[in-house]
N, C-alpha and C. Protein backbone atom coordinates (compact mmCIF):
# COMPACT_ATOMS: atom_id res chain seq x y z
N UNK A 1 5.15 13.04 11.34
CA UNK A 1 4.90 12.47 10.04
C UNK A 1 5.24 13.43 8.91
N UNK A 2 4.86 14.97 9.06
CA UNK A 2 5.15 15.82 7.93
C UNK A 2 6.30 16.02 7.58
N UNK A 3 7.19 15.78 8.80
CA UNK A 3 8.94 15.99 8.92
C UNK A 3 9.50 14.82 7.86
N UNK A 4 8.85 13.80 8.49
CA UNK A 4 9.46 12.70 7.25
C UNK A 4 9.28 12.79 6.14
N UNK A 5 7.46 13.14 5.63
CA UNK A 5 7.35 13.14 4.24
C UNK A 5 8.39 14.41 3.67
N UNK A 6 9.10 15.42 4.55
CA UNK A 6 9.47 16.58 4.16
C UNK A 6 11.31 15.85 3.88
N UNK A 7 11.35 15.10 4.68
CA UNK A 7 12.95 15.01 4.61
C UNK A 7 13.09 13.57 3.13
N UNK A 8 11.99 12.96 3.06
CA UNK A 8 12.06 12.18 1.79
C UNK A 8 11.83 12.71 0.75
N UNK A 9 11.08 13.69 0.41
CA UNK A 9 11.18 14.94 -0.45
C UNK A 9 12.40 15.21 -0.43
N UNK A 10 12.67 16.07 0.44
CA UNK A 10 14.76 16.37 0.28
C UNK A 10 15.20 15.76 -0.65
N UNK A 11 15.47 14.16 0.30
CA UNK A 11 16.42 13.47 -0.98
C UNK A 11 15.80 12.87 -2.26
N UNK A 12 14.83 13.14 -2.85
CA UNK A 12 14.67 13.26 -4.05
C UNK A 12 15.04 14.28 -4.36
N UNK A 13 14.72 15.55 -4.24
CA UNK A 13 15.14 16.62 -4.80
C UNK A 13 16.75 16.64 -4.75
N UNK A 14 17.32 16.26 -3.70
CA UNK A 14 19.07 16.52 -3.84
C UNK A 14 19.88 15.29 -5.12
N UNK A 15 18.79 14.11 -5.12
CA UNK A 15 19.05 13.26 -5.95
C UNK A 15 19.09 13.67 -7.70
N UNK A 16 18.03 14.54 -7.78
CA UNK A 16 17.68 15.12 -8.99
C UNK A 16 16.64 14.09 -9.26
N UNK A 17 16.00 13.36 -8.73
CA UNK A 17 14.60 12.46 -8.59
C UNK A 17 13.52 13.45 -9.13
N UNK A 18 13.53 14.65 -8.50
CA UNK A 18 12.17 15.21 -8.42
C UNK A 18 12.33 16.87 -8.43
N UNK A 19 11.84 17.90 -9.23
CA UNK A 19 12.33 18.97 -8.83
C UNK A 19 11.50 20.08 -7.83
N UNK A 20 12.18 21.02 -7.28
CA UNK A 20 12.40 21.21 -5.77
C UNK A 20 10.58 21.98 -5.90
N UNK A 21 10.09 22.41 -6.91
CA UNK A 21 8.94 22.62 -6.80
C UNK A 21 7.79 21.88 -6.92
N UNK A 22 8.09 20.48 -7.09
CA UNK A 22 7.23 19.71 -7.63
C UNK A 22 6.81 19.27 -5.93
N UNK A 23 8.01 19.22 -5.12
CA UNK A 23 8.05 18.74 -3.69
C UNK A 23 7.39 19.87 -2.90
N UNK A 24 7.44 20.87 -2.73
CA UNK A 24 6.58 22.22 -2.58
C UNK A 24 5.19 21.50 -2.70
N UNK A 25 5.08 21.40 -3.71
CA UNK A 25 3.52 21.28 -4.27
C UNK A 25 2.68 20.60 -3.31
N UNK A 26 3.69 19.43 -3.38
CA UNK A 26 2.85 17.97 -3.08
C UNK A 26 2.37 18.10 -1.31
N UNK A 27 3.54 18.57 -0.72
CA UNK A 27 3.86 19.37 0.52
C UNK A 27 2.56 19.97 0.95
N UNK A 28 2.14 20.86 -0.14
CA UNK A 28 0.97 21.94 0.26
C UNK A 28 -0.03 21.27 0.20
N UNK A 29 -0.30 20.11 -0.20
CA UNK A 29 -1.44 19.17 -0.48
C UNK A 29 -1.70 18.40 0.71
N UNK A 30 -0.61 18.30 1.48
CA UNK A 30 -0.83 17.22 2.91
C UNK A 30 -1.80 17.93 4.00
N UNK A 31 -2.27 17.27 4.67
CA UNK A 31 -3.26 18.05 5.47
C UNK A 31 -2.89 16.51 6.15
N UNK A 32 -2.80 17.23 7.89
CA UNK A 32 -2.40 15.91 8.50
C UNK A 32 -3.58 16.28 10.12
N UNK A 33 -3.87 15.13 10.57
CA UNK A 33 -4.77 15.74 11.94
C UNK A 33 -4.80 14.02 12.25
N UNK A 34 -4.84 13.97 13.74
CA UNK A 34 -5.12 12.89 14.18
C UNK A 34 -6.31 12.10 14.79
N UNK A 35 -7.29 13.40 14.28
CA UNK A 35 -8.88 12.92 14.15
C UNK A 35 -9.75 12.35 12.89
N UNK A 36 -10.01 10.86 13.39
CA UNK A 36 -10.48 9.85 12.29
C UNK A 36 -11.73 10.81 11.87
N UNK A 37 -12.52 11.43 12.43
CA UNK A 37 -13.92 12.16 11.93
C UNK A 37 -13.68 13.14 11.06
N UNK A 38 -11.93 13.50 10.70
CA UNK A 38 -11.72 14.29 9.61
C UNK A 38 -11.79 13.75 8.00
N UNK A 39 -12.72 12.24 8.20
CA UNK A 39 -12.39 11.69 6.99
C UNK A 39 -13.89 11.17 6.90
N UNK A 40 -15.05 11.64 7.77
CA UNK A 40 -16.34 11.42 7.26
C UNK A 40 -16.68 11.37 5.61
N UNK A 41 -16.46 12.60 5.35
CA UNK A 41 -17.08 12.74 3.87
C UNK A 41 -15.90 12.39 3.16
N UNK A 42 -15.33 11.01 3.25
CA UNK A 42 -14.22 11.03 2.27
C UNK A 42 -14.62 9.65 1.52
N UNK A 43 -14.54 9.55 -0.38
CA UNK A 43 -14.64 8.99 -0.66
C UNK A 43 -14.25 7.66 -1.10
N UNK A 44 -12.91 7.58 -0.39
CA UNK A 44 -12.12 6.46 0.36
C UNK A 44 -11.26 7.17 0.96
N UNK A 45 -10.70 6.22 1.90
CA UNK A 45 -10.04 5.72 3.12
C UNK A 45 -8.90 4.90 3.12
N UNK A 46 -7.52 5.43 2.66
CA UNK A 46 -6.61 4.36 2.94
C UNK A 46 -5.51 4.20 4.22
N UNK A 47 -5.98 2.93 4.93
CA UNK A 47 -4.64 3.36 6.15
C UNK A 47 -3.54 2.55 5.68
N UNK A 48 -2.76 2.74 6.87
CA UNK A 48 -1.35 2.96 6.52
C UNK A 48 -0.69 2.72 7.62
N UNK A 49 -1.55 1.98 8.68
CA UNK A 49 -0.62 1.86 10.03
C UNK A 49 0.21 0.72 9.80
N UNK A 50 0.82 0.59 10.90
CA UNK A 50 1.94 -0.89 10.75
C UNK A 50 1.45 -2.23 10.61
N UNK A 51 2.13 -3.38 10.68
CA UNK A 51 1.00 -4.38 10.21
C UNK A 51 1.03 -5.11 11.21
N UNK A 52 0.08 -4.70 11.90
CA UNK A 52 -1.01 -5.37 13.36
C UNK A 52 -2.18 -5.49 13.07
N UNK A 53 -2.64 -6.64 13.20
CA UNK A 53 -3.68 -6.58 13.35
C UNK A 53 -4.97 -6.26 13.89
N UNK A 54 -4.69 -6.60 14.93
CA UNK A 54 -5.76 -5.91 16.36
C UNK A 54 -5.63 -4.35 15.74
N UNK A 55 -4.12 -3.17 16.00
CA UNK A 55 -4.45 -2.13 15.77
C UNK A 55 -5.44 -1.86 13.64
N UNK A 56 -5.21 -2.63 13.24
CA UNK A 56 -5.74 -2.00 12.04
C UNK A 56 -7.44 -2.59 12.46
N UNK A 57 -7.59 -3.44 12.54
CA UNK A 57 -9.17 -3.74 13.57
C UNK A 57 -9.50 -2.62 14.14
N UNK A 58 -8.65 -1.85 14.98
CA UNK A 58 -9.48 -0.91 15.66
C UNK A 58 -9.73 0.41 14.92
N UNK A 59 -8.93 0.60 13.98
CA UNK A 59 -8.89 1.67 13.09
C UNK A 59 -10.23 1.36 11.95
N UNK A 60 -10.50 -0.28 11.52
CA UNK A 60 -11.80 0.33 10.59
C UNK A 60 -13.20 -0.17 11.04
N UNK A 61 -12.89 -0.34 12.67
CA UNK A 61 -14.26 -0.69 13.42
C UNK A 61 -14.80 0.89 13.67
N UNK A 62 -13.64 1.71 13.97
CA UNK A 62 -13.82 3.02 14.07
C UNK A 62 -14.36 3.53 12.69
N UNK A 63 -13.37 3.77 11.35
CA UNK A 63 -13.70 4.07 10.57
C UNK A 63 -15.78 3.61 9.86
N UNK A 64 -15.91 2.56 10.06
CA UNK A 64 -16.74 1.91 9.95
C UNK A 64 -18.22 2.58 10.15
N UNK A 65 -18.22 3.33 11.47
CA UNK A 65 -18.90 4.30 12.14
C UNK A 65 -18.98 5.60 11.50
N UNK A 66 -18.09 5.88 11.74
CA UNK A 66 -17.21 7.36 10.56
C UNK A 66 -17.92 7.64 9.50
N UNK A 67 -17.17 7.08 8.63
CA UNK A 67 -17.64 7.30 7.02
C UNK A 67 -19.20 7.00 6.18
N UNK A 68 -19.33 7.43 5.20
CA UNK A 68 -21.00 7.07 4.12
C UNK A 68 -20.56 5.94 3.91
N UNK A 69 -21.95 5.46 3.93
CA UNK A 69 -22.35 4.14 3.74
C UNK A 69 -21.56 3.51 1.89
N UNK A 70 -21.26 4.28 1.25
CA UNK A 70 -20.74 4.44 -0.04
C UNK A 70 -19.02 4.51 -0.14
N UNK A 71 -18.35 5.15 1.22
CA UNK A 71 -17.41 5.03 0.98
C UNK A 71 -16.33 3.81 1.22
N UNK A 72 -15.23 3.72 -0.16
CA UNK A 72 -14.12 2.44 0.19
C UNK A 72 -13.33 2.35 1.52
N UNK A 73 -13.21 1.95 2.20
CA UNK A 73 -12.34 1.35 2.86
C UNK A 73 -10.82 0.35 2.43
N UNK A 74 -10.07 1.33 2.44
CA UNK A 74 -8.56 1.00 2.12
C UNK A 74 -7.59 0.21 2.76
N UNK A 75 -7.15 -0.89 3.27
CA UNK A 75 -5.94 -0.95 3.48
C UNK A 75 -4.36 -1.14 2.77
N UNK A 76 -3.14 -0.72 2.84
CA UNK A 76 -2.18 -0.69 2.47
C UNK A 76 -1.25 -1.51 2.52
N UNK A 77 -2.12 -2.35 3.64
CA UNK A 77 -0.93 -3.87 3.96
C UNK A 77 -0.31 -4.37 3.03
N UNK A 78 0.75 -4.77 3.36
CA UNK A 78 1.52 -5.71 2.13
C UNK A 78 1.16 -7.11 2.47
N UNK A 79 0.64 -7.60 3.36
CA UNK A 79 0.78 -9.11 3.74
C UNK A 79 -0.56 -9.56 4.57
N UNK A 80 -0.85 -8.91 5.07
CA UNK A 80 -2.20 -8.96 6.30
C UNK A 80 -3.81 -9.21 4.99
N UNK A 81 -4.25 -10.47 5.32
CA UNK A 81 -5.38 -10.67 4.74
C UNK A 81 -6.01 -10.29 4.81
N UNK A 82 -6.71 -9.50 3.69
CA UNK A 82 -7.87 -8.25 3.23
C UNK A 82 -9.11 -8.46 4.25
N UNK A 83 -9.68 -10.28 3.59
CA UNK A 83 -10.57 -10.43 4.18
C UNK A 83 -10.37 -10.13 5.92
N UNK A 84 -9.41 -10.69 6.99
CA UNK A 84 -9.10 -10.27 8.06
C UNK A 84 -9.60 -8.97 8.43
N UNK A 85 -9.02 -8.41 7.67
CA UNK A 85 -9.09 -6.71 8.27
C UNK A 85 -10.20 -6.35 7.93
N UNK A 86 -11.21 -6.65 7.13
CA UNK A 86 -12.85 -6.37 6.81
C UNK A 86 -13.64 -7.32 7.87
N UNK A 87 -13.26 -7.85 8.39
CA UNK A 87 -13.82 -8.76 9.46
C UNK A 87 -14.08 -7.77 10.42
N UNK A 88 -13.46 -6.86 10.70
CA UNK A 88 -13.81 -5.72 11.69
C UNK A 88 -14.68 -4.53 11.11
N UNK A 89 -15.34 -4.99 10.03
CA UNK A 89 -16.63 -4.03 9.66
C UNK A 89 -17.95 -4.94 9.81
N UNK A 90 -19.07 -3.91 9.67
CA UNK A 90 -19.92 -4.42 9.17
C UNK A 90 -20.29 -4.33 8.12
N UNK A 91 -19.72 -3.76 6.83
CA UNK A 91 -19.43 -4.25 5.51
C UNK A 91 -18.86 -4.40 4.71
N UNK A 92 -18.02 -6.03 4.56
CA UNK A 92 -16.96 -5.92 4.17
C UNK A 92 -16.47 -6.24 2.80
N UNK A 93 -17.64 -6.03 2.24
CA UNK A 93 -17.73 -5.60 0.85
C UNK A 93 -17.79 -4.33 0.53
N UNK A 94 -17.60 -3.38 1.31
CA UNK A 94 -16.27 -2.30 0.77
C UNK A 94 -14.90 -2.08 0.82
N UNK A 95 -14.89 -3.28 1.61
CA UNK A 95 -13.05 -3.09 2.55
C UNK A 95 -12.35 -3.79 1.05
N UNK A 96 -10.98 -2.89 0.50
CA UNK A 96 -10.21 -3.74 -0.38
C UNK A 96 -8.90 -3.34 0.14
N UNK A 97 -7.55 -4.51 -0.40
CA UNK A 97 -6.41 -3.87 -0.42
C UNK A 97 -6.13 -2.63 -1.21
N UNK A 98 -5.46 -2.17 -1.15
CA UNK A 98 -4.59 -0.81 -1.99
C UNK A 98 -3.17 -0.68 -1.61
N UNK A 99 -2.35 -1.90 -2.03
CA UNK A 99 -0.86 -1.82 -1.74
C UNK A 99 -0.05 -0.92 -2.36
N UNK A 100 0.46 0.09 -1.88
CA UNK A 100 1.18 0.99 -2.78
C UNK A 100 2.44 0.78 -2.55
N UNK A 101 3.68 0.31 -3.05
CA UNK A 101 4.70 0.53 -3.05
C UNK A 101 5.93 1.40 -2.71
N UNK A 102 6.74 0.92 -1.91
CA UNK A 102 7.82 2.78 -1.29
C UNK A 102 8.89 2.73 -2.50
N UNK A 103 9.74 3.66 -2.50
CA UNK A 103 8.88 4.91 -2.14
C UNK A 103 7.14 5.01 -2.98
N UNK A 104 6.52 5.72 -2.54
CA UNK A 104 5.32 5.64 -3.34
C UNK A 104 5.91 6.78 -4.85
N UNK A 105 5.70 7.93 -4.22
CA UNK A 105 6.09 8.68 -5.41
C UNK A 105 6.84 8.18 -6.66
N UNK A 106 7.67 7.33 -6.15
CA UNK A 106 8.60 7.06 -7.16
C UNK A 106 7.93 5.56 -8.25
N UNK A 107 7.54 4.45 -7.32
CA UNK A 107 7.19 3.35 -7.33
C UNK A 107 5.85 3.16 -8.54
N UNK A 108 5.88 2.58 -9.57
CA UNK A 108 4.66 2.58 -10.17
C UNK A 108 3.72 1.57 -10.02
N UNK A 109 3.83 0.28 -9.45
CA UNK A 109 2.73 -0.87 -9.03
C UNK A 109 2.29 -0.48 -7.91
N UNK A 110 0.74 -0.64 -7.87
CA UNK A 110 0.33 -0.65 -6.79
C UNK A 110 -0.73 -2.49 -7.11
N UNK A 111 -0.71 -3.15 -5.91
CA UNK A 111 -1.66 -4.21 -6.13
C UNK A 111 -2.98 -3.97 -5.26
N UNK A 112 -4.12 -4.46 -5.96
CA UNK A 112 -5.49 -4.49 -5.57
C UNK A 112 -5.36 -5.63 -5.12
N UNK A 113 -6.01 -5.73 -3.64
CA UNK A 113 -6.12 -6.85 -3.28
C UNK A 113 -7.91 -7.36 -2.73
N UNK A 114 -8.75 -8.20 -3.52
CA UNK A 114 -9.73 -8.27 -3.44
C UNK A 114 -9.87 -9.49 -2.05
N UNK A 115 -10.91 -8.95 -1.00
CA UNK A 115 -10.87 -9.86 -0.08
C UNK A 115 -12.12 -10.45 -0.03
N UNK A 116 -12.87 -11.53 0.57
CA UNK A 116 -13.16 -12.48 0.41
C UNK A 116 -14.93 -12.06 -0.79
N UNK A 117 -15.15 -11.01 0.28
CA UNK A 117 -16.34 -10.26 0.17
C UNK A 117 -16.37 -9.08 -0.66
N UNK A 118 -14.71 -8.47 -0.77
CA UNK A 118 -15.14 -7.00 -1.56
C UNK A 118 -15.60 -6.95 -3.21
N UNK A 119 -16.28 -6.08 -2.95
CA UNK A 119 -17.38 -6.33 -4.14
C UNK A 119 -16.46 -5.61 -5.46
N UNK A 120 -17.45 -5.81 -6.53
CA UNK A 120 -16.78 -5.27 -8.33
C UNK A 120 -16.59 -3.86 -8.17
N UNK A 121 -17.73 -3.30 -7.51
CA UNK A 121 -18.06 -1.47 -7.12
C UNK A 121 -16.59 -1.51 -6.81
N UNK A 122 -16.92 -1.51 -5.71
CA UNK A 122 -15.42 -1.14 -4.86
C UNK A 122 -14.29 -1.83 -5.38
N UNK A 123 -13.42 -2.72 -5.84
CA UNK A 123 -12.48 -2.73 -6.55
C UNK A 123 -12.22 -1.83 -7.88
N UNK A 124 -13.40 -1.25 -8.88
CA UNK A 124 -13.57 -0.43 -9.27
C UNK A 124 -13.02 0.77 -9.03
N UNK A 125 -13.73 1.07 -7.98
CA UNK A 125 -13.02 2.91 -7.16
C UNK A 125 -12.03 2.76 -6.64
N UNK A 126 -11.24 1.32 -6.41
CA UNK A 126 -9.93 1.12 -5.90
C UNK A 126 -8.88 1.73 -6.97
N UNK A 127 -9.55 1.27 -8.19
CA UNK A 127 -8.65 0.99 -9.15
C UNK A 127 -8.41 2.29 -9.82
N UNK A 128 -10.11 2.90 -9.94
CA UNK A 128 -9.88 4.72 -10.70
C UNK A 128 -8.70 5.03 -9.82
N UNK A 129 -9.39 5.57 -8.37
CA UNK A 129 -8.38 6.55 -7.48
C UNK A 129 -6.93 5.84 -7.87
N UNK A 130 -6.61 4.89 -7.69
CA UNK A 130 -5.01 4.17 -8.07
C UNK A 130 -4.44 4.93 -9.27
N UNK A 131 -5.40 4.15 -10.38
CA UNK A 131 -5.01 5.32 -11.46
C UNK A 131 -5.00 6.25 -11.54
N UNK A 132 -5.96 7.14 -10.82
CA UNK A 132 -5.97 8.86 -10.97
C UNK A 132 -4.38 9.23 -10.48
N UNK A 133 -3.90 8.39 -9.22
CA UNK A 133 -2.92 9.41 -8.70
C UNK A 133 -1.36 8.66 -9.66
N UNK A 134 -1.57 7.93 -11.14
CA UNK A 134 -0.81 7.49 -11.88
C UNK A 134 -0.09 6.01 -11.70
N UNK A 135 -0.72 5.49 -10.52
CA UNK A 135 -0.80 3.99 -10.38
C UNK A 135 -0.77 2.46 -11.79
N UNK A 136 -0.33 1.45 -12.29
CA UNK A 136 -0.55 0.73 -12.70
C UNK A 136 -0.78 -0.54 -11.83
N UNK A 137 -1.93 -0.93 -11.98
CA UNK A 137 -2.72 -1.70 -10.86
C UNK A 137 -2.51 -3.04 -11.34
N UNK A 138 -2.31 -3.91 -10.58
CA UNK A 138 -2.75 -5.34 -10.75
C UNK A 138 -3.32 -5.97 -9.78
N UNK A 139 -4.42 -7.21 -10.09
CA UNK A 139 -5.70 -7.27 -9.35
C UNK A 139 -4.88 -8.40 -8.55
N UNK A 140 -5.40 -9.18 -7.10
CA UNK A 140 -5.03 -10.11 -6.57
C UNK A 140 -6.25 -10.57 -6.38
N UNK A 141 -7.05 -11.67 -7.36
CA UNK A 141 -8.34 -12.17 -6.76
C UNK A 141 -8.41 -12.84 -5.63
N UNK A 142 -7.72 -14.04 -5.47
CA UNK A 142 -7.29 -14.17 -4.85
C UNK A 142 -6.78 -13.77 -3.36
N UNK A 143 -6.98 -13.61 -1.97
CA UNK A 143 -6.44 -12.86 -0.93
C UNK A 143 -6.29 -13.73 0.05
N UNK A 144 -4.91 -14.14 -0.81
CA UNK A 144 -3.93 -15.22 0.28
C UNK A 144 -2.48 -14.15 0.69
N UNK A 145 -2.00 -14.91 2.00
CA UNK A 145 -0.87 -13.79 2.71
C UNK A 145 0.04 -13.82 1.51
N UNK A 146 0.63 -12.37 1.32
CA UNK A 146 1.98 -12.01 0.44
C UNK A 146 1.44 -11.51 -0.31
N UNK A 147 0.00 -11.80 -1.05
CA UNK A 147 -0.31 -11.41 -2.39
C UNK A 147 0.39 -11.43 -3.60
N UNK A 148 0.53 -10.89 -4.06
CA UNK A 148 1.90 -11.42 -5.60
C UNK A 148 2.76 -10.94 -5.16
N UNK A 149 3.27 -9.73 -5.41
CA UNK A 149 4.73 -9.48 -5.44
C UNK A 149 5.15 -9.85 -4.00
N UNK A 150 5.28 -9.75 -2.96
CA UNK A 150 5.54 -10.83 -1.49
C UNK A 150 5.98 -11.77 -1.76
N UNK A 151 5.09 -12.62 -2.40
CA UNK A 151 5.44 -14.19 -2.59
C UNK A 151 6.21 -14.48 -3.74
N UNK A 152 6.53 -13.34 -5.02
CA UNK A 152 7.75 -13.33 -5.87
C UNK A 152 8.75 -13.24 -5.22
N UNK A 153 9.31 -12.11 -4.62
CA UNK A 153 10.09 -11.52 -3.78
C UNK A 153 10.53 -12.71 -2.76
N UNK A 154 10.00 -13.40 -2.35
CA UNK A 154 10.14 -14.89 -1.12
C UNK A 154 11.05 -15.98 -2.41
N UNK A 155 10.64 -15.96 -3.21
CA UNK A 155 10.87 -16.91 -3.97
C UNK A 155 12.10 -16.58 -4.55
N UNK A 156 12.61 -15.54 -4.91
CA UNK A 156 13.66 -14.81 -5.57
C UNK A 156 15.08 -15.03 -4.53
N UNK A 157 14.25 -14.50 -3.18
CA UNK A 157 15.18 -14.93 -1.99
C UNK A 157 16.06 -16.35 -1.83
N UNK A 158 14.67 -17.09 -1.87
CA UNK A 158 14.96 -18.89 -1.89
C UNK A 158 15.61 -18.83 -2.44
N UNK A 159 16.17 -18.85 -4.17
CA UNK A 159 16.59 -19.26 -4.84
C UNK A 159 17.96 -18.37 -5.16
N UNK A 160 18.07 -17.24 -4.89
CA UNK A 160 19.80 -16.41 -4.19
C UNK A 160 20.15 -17.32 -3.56
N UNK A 161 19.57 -17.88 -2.19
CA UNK A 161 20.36 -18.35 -1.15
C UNK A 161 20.83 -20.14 -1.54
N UNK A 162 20.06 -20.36 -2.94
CA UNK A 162 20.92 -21.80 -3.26
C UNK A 162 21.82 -21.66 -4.43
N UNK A 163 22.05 -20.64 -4.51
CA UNK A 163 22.88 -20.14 -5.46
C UNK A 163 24.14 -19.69 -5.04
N UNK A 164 23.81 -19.04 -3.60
CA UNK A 164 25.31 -18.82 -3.17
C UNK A 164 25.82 -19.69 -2.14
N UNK A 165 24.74 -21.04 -1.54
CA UNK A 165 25.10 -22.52 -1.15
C UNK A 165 25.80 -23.32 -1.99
N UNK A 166 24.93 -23.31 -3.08
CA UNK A 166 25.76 -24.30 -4.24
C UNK A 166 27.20 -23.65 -4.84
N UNK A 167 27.61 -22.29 -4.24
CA UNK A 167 28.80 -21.79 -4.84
C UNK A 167 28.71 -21.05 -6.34
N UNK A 168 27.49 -21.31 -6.53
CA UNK A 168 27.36 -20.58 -8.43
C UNK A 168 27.80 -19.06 -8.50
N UNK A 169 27.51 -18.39 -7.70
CA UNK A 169 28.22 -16.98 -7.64
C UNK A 169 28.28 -16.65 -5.54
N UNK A 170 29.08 -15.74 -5.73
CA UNK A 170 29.30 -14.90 -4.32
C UNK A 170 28.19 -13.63 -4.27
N UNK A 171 27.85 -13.97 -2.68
CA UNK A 171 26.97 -12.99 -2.55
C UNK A 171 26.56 -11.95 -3.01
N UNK A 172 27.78 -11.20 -2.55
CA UNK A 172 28.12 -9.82 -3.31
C UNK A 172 27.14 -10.17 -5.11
N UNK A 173 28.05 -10.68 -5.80
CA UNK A 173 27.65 -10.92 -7.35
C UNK A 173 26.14 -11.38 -7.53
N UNK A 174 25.56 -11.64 -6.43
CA UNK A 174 23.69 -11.99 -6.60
C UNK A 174 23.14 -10.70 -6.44
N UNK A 175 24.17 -10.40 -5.14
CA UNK A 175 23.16 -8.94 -4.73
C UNK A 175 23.08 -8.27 -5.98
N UNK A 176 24.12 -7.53 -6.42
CA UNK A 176 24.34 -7.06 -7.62
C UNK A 176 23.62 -7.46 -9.08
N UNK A 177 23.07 -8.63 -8.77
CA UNK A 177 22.52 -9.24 -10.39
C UNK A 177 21.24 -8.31 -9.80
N UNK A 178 20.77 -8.66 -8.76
CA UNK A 178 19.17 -8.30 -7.96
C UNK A 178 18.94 -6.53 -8.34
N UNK A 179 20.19 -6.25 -7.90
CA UNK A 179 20.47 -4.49 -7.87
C UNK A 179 20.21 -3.93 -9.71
N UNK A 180 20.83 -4.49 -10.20
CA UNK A 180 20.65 -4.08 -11.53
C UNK A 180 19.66 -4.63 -12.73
């Protein structure tokens, strides 16, 4: 995992994205271990595994145990229903989304995704920490699959692909409208 965050650093820095000490920095800040009990006293929790269900279930039935009774429970999913994945606590009025966008560093939306149960508190501390690390948040009351930008993004698709059915432009020339 550190190799990657190290080689996506690279190409920002070779891009002129980011400069070569700023990537240093951030670098020295990672602390990586594959023991969940390294995150007892943490005042949220965001994972980040792939989007399974069962495995993110087992990650905050675990976590669940783990952490103060006070701390958020994060997931990062882009699509997997909030409420779902708080279904594997026993309180899931701390569990919220925290979708952050890739690259992250670069990316400035992140969406809150409130699930069926998570409470004002905790969307709250979703939203500081978001902002602390320079996030502009938007809320999803709502926690239906896709959440907003998903289901923009679906829709944007649809409507390329009757655009280059109906002949109005060539692929190429959509991609390109999309690109710029």
């Amino acid at each position: 995992g550190t190799d990657g965050i190290k080689a996506s650093y690279d190409r920002f820095v070779s891009k002129g994205r980011l400069a070569a000490e700023d990537a240093e920095t951030a670098l020295a800040r990672i602390t990586t271990t594959t023991d969940l009990d390294a995150v007892a006293d943490a005042d949220i929790v965001v994972e980040a595994v792939f989007e399974k269900l069962e495995v993110k279930h087992e990650i905050f039935r675990t976590l669940d145990k783990i952490v103060r009774a006070d701390t958020v429970l994060a997931s990062n999913t882009s699509a997997i229903p909030i409420t779902k994945i708080a279904a594997a606590t026993e309180n899931p009025e701390r569990v919220v989304g925290v979708h952050f966008f890739s690259p992250v560093p670069m990316m400035q939306l992140c969406e809150l995704v409130r699930g069926y149960k998570t409470s004002d508190e905790t969307l709250a501390t979703a939203r500081e920490f978001a902002e602390s690390v320079g996030k502009t948040c938007i809320v999803v009351n709502r926690d239906v699959a896709g959440f907003v930008t998903t289901r923009l993004i679906s829709a944007l698709v649809v409507e390329a692909a009757k655009l280059y059915e109906s002949g109005v432009a060539t692929a190429e020339d959509i991609d390109l409208a999309c690109k710029l």
